[in-house]
C-alpha atoms as a PDB file:
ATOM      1  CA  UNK A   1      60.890   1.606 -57.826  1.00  0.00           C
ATOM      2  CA  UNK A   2      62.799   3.331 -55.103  1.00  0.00           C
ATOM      3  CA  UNK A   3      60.754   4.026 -52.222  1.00  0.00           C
ATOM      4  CA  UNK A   4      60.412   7.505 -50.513  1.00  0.00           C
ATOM      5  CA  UNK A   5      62.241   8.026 -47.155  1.00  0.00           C
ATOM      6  CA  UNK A   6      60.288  10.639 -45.031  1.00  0.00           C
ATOM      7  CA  UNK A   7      62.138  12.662 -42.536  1.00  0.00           C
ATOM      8  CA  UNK A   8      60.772  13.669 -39.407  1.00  0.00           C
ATOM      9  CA  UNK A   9      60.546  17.365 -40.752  1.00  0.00           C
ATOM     10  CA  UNK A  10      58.615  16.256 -43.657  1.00  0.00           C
ATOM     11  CA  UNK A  11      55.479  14.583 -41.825  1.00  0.00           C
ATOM     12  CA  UNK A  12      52.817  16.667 -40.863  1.00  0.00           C
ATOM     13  CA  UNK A  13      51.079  15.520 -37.921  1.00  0.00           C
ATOM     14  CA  UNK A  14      47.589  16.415 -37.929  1.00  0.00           C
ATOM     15  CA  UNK A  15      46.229  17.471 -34.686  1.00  0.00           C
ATOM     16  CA  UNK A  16      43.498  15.156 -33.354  1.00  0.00           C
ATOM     17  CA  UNK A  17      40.423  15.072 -34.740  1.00  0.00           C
ATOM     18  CA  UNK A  18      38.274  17.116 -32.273  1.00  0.00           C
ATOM     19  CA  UNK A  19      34.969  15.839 -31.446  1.00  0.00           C
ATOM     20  CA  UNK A  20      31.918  17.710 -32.714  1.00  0.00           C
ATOM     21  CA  UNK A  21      30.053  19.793 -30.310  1.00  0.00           C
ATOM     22  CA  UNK A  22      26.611  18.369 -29.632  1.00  0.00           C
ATOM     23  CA  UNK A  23      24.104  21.014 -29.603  1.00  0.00           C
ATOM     24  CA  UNK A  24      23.144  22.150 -26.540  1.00  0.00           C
ATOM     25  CA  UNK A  25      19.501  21.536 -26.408  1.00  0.00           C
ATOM     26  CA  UNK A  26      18.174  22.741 -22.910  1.00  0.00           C
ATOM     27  CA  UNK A  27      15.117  21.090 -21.351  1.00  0.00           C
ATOM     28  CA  UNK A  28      12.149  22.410 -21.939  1.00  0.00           C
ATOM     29  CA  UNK A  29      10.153  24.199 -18.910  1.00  0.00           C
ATOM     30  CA  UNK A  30       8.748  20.961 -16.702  1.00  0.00           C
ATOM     31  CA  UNK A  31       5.642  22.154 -15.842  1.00  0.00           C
ATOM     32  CA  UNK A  32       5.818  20.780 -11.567  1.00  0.00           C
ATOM     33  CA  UNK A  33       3.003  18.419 -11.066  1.00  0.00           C
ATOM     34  CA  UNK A  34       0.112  20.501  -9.531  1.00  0.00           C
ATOM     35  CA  UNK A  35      -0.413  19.679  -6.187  1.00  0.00           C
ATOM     36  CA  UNK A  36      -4.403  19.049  -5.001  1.00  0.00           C
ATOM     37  CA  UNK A  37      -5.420  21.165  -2.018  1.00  0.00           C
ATOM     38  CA  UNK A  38      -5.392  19.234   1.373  1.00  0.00           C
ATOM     39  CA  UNK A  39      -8.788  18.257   2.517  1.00  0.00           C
ATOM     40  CA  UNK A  40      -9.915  17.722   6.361  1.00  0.00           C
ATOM     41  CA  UNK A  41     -11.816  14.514   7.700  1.00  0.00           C
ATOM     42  CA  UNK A  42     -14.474  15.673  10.010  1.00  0.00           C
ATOM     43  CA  UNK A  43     -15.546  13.499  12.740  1.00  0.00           C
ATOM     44  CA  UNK A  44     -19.015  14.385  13.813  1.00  0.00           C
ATOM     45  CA  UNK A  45     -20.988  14.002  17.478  1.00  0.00           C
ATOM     46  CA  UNK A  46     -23.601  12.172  17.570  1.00  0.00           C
ATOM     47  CA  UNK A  47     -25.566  11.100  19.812  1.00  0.00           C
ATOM     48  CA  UNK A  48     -25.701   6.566  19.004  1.00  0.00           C
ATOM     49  CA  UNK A  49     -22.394   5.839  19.744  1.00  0.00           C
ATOM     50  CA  UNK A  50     -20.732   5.415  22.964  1.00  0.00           C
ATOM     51  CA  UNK A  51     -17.389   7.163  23.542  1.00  0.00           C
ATOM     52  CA  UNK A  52     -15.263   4.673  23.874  1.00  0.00           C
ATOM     53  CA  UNK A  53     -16.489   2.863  20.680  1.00  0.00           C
ATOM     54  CA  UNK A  54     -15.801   6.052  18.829  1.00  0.00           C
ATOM     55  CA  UNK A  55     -12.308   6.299  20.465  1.00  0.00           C
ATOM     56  CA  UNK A  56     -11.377   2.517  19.660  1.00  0.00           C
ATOM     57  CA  UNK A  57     -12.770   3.156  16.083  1.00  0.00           C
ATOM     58  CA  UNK A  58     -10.995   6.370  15.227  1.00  0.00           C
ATOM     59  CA  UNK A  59      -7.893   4.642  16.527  1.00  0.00           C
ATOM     60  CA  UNK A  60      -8.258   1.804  14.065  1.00  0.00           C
ATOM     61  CA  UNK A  61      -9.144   3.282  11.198  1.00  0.00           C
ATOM     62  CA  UNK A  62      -6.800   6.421  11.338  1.00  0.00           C
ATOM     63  CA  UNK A  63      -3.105   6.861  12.010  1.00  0.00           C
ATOM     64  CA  UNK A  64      -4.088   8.843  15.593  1.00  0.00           C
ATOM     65  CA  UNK A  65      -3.009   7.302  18.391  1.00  0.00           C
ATOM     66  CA  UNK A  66      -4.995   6.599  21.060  1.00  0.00           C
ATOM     67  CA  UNK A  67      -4.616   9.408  22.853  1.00  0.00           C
ATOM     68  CA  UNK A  68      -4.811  11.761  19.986  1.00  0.00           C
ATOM     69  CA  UNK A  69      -7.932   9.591  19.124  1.00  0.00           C
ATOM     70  CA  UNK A  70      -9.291  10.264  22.557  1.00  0.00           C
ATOM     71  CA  UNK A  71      -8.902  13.608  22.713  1.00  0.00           C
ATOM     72  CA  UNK A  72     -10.445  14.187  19.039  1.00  0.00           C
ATOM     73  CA  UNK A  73     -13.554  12.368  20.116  1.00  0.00           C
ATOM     74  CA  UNK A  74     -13.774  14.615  23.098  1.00  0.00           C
ATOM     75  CA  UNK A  75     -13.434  17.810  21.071  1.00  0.00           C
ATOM     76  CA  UNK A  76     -16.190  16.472  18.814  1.00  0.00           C
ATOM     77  CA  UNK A  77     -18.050  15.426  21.788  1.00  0.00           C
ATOM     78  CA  UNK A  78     -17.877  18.987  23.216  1.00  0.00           C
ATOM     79  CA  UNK A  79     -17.635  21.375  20.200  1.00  0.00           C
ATOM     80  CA  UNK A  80     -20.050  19.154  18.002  1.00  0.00           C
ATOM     81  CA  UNK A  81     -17.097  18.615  15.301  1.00  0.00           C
ATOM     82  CA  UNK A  82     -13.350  17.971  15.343  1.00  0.00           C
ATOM     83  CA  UNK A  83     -10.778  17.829  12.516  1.00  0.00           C
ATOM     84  CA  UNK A  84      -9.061  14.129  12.715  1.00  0.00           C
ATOM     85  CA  UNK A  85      -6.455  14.833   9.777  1.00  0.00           C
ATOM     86  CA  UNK A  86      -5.301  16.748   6.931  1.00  0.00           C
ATOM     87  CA  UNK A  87      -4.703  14.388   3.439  1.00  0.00           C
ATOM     88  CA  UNK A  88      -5.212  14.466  -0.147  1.00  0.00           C
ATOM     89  CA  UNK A  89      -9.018  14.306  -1.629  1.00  0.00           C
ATOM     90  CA  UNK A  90      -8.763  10.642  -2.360  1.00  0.00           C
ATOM     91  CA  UNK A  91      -7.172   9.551   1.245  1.00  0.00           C
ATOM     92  CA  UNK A  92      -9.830  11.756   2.749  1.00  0.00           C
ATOM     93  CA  UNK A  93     -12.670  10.011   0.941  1.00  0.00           C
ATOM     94  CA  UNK A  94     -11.420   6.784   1.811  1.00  0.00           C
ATOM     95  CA  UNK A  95     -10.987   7.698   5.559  1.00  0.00           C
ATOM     96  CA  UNK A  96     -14.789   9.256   5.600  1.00  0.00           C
ATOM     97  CA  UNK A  97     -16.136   5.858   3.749  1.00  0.00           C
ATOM     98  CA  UNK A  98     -14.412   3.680   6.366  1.00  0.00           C
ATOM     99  CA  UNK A  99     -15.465   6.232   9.555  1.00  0.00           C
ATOM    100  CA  UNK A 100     -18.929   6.155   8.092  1.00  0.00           C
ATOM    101  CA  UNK A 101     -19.239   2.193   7.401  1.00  0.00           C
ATOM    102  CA  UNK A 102     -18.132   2.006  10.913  1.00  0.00           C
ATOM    103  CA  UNK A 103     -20.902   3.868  12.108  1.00  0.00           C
ATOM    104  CA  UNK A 104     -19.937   6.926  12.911  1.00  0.00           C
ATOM    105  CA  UNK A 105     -20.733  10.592  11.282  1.00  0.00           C
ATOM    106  CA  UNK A 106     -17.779  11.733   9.736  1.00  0.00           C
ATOM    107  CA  UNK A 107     -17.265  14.098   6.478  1.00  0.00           C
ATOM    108  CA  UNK A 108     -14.561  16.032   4.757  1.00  0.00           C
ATOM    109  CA  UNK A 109     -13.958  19.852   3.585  1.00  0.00           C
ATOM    110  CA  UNK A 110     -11.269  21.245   1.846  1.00  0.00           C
ATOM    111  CA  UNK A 111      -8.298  22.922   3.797  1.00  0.00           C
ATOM    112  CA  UNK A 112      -8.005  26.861   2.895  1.00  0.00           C
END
């Protein structure tokens, strides 16, 4: 059987095969995490503890340093109640527990 010569004329040369679109599928709405309202750890006066334990003891327990422990304690010494930080509920509660085991009169509110 004679075989079939193919000119260059003859071939057709398909064009390549495209790739099939993907649908576009767009995220749905993330909904952002909702973010808890700070709350503020109190530190009260009172009248048991010596300043300079309360000083050493905010210090220690909190990331104030001393002098922004020291002049804390002397707002709550003077004014009867001084904000020592701003943190999330949990943090706060943690920071009151310790300030309280401690010995010293400390509580939390949230921060409008």
């Amino acid at each position: 059987m004679p075989q079939a010569t193919q000119t260059a004329e003859q071939v057709e040369i398909a064009p390549p095969a495209s790739k099939p679109k993907s649908p576009q599928v767009r995220p749905e709405k993330q909904d952002k995490p909702e973010v808890s309202p700070p709350w503020r750890v109190l530190l009260h006066n009172d009248e048991v503890n010596i300043f300079e334990k309360v000083v050493r003891i905010v210090h220690r327990l909190t990331p104030l340093s001393e002098p922004e422990a020291l002049q804390r304690t002397a707002e709550a010494h003077t004014r009867g109640r001084a904000v020592l930080l701003s943190t999330h509920r949990e943090r706060a509660e943690l920071y009151v527990e310790q300030l309280t085991s401690a010995g010293l009169t400390a509580t939390m509110e949230e921060d409008n």
